[in-house]
Each structure stands twice: as C-alpha cells, then as structure tokens.
Protein backbone atom coordinates (compact mmCIF):
# COMPACT_ATOMS: atom_id res chain seq x y z
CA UNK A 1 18.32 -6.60 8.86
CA UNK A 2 14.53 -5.86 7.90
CA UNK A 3 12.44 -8.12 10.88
CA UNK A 4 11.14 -11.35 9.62
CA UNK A 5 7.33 -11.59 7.86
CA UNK A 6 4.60 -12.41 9.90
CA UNK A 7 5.10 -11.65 13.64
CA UNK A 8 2.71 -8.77 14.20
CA UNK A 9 4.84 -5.97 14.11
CA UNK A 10 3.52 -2.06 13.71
CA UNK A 11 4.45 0.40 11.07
CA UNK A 12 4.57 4.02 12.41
CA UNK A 13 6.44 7.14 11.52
CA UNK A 14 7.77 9.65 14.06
CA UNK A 15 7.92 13.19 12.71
CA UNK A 16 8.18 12.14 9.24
CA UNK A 17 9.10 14.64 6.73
CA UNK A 18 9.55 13.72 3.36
CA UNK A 19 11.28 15.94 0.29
CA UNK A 20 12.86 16.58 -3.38
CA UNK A 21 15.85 18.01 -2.85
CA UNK A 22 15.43 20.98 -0.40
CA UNK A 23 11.57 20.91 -1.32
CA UNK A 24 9.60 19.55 1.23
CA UNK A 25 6.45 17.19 0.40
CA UNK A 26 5.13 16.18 3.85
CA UNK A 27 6.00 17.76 6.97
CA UNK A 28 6.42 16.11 10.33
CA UNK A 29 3.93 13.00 10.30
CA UNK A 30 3.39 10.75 12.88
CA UNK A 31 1.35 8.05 12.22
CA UNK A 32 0.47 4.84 13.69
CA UNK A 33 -0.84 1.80 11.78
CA UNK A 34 -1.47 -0.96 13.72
CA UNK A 35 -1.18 -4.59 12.72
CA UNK A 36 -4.52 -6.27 10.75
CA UNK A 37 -6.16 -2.98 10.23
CA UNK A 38 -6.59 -1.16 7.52
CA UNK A 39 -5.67 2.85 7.27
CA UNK A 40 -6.96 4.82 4.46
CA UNK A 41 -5.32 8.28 3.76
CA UNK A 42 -7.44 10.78 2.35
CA UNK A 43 -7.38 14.39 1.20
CA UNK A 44 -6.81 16.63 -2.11
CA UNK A 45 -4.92 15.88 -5.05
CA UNK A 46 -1.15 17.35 -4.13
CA UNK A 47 -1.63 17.32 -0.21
CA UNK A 48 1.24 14.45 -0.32
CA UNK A 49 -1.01 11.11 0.22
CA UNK A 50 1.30 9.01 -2.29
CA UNK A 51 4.72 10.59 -1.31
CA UNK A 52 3.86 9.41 2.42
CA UNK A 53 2.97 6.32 1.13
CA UNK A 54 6.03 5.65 -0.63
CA UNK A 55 8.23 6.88 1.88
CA UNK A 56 6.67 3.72 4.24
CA UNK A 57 8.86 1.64 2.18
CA UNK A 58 11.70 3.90 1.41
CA UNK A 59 10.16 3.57 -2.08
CA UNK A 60 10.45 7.68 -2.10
CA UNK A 61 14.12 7.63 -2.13
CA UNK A 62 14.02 6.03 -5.57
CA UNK A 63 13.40 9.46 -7.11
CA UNK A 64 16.63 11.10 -7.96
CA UNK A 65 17.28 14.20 -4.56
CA UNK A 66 14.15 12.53 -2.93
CA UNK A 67 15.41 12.00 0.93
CA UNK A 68 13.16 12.07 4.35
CA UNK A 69 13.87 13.47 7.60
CA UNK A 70 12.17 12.01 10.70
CA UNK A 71 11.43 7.61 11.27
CA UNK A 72 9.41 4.96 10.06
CA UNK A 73 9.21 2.34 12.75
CA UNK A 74 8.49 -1.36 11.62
CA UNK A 75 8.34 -3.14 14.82
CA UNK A 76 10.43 -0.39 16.40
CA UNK A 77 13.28 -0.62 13.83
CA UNK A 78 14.05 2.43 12.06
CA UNK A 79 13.71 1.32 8.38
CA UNK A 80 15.76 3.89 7.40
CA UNK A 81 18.54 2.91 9.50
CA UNK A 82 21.83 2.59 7.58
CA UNK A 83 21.59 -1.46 7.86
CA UNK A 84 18.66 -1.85 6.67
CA UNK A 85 18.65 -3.34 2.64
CA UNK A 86 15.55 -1.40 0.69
CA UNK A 87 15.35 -4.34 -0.99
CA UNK A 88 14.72 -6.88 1.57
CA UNK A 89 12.52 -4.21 3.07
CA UNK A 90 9.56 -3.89 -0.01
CA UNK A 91 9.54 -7.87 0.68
CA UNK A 92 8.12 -6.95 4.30
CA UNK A 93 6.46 -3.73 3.41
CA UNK A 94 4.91 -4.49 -0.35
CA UNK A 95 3.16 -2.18 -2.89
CA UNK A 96 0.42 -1.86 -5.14
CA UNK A 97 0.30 0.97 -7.48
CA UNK A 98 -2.31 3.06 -9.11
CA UNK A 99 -2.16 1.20 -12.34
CA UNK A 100 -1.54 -2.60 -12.67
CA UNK A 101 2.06 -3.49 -14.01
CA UNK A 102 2.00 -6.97 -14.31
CA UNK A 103 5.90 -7.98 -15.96
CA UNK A 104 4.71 -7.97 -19.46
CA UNK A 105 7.63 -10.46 -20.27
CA UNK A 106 6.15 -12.98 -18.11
CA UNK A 107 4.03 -15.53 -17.08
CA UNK A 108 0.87 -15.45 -14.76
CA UNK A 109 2.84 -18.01 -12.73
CA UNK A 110 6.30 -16.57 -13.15
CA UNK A 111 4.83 -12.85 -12.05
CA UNK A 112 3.78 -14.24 -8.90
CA UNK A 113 6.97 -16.00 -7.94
CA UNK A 114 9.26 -13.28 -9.75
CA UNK A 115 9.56 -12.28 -5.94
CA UNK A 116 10.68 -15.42 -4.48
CA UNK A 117 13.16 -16.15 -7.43
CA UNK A 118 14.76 -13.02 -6.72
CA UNK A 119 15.59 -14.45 -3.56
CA UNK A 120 17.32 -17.60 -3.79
CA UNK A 121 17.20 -20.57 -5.75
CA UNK A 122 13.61 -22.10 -4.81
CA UNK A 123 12.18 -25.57 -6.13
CA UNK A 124 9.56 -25.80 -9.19
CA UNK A 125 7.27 -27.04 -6.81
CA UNK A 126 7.56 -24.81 -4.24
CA UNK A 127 6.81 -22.21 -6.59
CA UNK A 128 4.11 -23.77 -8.12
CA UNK A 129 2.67 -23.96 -4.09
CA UNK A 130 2.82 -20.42 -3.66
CA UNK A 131 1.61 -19.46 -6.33
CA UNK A 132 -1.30 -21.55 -6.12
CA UNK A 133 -1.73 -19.94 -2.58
CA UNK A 134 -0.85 -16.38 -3.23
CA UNK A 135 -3.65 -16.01 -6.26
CA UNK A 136 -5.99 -17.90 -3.99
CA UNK A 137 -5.59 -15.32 -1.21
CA UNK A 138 -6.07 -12.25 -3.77
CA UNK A 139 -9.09 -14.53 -5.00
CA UNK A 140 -7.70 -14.86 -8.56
CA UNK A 141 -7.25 -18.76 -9.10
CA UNK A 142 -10.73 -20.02 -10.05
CA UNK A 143 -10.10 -17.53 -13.01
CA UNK A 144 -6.66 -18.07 -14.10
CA UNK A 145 -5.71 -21.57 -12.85
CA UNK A 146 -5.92 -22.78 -16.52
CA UNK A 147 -4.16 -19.84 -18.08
CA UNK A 148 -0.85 -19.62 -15.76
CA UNK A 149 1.24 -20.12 -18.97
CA UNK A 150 -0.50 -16.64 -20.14
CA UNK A 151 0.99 -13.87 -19.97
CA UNK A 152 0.15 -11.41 -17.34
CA UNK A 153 -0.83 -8.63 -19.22
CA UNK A 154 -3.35 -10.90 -21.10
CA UNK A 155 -5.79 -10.82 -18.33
CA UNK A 156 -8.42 -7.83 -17.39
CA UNK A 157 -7.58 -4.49 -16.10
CA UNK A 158 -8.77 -5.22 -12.31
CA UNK A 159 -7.32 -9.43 -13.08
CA UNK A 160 -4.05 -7.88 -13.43
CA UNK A 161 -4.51 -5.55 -10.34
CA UNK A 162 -5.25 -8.92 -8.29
CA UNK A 163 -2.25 -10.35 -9.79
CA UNK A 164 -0.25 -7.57 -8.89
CA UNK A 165 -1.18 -8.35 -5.14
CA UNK A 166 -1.01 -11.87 -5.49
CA UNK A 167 2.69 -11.13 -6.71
CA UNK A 168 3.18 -8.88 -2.81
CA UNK A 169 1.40 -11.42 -0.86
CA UNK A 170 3.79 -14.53 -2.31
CA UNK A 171 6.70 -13.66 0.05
CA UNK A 172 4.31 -12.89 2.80
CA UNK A 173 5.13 -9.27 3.58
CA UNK A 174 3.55 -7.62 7.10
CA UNK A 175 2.05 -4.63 5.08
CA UNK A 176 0.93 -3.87 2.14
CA UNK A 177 0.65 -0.38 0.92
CA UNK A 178 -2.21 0.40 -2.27
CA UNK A 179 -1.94 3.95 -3.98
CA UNK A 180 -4.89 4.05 -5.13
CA UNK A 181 -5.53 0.82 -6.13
CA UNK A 182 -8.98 1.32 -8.04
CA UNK A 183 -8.42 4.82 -9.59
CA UNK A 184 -7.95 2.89 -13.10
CA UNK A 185 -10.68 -0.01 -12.53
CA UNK A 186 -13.95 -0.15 -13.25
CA UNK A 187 -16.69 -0.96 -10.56
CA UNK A 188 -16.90 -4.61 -10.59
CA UNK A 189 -12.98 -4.80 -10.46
CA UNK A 190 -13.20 -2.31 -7.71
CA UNK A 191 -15.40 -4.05 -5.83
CA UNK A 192 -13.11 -6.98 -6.51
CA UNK A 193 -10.50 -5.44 -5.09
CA UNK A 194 -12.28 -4.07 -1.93
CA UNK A 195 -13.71 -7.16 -0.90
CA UNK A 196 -9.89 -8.14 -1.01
CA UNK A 197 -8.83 -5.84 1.31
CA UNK A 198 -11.57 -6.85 4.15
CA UNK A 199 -10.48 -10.54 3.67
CA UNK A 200 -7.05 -9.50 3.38
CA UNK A 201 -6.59 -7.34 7.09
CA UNK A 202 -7.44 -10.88 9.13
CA UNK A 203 -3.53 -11.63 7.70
CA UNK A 204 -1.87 -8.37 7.13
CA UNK A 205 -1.65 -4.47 8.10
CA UNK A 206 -2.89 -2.63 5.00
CA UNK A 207 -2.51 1.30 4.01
CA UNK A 208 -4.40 2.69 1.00
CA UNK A 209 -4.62 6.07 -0.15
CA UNK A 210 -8.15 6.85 -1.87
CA UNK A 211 -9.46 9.94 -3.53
CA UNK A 212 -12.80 8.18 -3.29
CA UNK A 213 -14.38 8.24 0.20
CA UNK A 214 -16.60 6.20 0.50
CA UNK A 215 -14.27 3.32 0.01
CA UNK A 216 -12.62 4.60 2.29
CA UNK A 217 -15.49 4.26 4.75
CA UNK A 218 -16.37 0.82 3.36
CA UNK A 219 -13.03 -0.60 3.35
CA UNK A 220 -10.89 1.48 6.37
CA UNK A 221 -11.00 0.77 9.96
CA UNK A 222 -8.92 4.19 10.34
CA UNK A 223 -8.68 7.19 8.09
CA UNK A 224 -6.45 9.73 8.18
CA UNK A 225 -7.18 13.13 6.69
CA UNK A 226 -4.05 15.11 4.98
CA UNK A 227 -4.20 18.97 3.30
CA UNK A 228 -1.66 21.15 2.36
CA UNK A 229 -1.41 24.61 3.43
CA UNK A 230 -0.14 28.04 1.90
CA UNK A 231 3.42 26.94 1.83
CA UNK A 232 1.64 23.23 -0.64
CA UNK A 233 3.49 20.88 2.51
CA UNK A 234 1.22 18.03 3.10
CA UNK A 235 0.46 17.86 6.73
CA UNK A 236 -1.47 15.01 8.80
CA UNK A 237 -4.68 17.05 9.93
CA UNK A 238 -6.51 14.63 12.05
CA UNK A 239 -6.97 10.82 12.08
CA UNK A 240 -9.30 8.27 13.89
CA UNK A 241 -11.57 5.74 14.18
CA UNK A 242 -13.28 5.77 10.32
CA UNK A 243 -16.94 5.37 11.27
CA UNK A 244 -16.30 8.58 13.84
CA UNK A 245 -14.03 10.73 11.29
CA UNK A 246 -16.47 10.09 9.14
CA UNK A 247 -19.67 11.43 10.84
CA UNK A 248 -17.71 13.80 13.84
CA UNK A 249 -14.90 15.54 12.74
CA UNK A 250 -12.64 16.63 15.00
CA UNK A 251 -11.10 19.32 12.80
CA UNK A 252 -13.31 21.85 10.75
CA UNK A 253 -11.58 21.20 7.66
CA UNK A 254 -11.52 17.73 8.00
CA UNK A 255 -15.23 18.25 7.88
CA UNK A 256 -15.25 20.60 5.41
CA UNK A 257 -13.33 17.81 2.83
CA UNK A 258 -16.11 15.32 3.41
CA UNK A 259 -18.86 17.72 2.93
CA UNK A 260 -17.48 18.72 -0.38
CA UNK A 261 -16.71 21.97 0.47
CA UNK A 262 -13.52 22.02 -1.13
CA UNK A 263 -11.15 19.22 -2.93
C-alpha cells in the first residue's frame, strides 16, 4: 500500500540509479525533498534531470528495459517495494509534463475528475465539488467556470497546462513532480504557472526540473545541480539552499553552469 495523501510525508531517494537496459542514466542519487518546499533540478540537456524525475514515481519503468537500482522513500516506504501498486502511487506522487495533454476526448470537467473516476464509483456532485476546488487551487476557474462542457484541448496553451495540474491536485497527491512545465508556454502562461507553484508549496512538496534558471531561483526553495561526466551518467553534483547555490557555489562546476560557462 502507497501511504495515504496529505500527512506530511518526505520523498527521498537513497543511492538511486536509474537505467535502459544495462545503460545507466543516473548514477547513485540521494536526494532529499522535504514536505511544502519546492526543489528545482537543474543542469544540461542529457545530464538525466527528467529520467530522475520520472523515476520519483516509478513513471521510468514505463519505458520498455527501463529498471532502477537503489530507493525512493515516500514517508520511509520504499515505493519500489514489490507491494506497492504504480498506479495508486502517481495518485500520491502526480506529474506534469513538458507539454500539456489535456484528454482530448474530454471535458474540462471530466479531465479533472478522470482521476477520481478511475477510482471508484464517486457521486455527480462530488465531482462537480472537486472540480470546482481543484481548478480553483491551480487558479483556473474564473476562466473556465462557464466553459466546463468544453473540451480540454479548446482552451490556451498555458490554460491547458493549469488544467493539467488541476487534473493532479483533484485526488490530492503529497507531491507533484513538473518536467519542465513552461518549456512550451509563453511568458504570461509561465508566469501563470510560477505564481502557481509559490501558492501551491503552502499544500504540497513540489519538484520541477528547469532548463531556465532563473525560475528556478524565483520559484525553488532548493536547487539541485546535475552534469554528466565522460562516461554521459547523470550524477547529483551539489544541492542547497537556492538563494546560496545560487550566489556561492560549493562546487566549481556548479558555478561554472550558472555563469554560462558551459550548457
């Protein structure tokens, strides 16, 4: 069993290494992110950001040879245990991808809720309820609530983002992951979706990997810097406090990234 939504728990992986086939990705992460902050992961393209990512959620695994060595702790669980159902697991741990994919078949209303129906039988009004809720917490409903017959892939580029986390936050997961949420949106969506995440971290532990730094210094408490080596594993070079990462380095190449010296 996947630990029930909303009692605090921390996400962490413990020597994490994630690969295709014999091929490995990302090599022995560990990783802490604790609850109602918000971690961004940073680094060059191929470095292994959105394969960590994924593999937070066993969301890796879906790749055909794609396995992981190592944990990923939700509230001390392994969620890789044999027990555990993926499934139920994205409920707790949710994702939002690069590029919005709203069900095209479906409602504004029935995209939120597609979640909840998957779950169980659940009243019309419930559903209504939480949906109501859920597009009010990814600040969507003053500009949808009279188009929830629509269909979801009528709205705008950075609408259907929102809707695509108004669709995680309806069965009120403890973390939300965002691969690069704004890499498709234009600036007043992505600002949008950034003032999001700071309202969003008083209720939730959020991860986002970014190729753009400074949202990741508007929007992280944390950052995390990856890079891949000579061998092209993504490794975990240094993380901290976003604000310090930011201006003192630990790590000379860490330093070198933000400075544009490479990347």
């Amino acid at each position: 069993m996947v630990a029930s939504a909303n009692t605090r728990l921390r996400l962490e992986t413990v020597r994490l290494t994630a690969l295709f086939g014999q091929l490995r990705a990302v090599r022995d992460v560990s990783l802490l992110f604790p609850a109602h902050t918000v971690t961004a992961i940073i680094g060059p393209s191929g470095c292994g950001k959105s394969t960590l990512i994924r593999s937070l959620n066993r969301m890796h695994e879906v790749v055909p040879g794609a396995w992981v060595r190592g944990e990923v702790l939700l509230g001390g669980l392994n969620v890789y245990d044999s027990g555990v159902d993926p499934v139920a697991l994205r409920r707790v741990v949710g994702m939002v991808f690069q590029r919005p994919n709203p069900f095209p078949t479906m409602s504004v209303l029935d995209n939120v809720v597609a979640g909840l129906r998957l779950g169980g039988r659940v009243s019309r009004a419930t559903l209504t309820d939480v949906a109501e809720r859920s597009l009010r917490r990814a600040a969507l409903w003053d500009e949808v609530k009279d188009k929830l017959q629509a269909s979801g892939t009528s709205l705008s580029g950075g609408q259907q983002q929102r809707l695509c986390i108004a669709r995680a936050l309806a069965v009120d997961p403890e973390a939300l992951l965002m691969d690069e949420p704004c890499s498709a949106l234009d600036p007043i969506a992505t600002l949008h979706i950034e003032d999001l995440i700071r309202e969003l971290r008083q209720e939730i532990t959020i991860v986002i990997v970014t190729h753009n730094m400074q949202q990741a210094a508007r929007v992280s408490d944390r950052t995390a810097f990856m890079l891949a080596g000579p061998d092209r594993i993504g490794e975990l070079v240094e993380i901290g406090e976003t604000r310090g990462l930011f201006t003192m380095p630990r790590d000379r190449r860490t330093e070198d990234y933000i400075t544009g010296r490479f990347g």
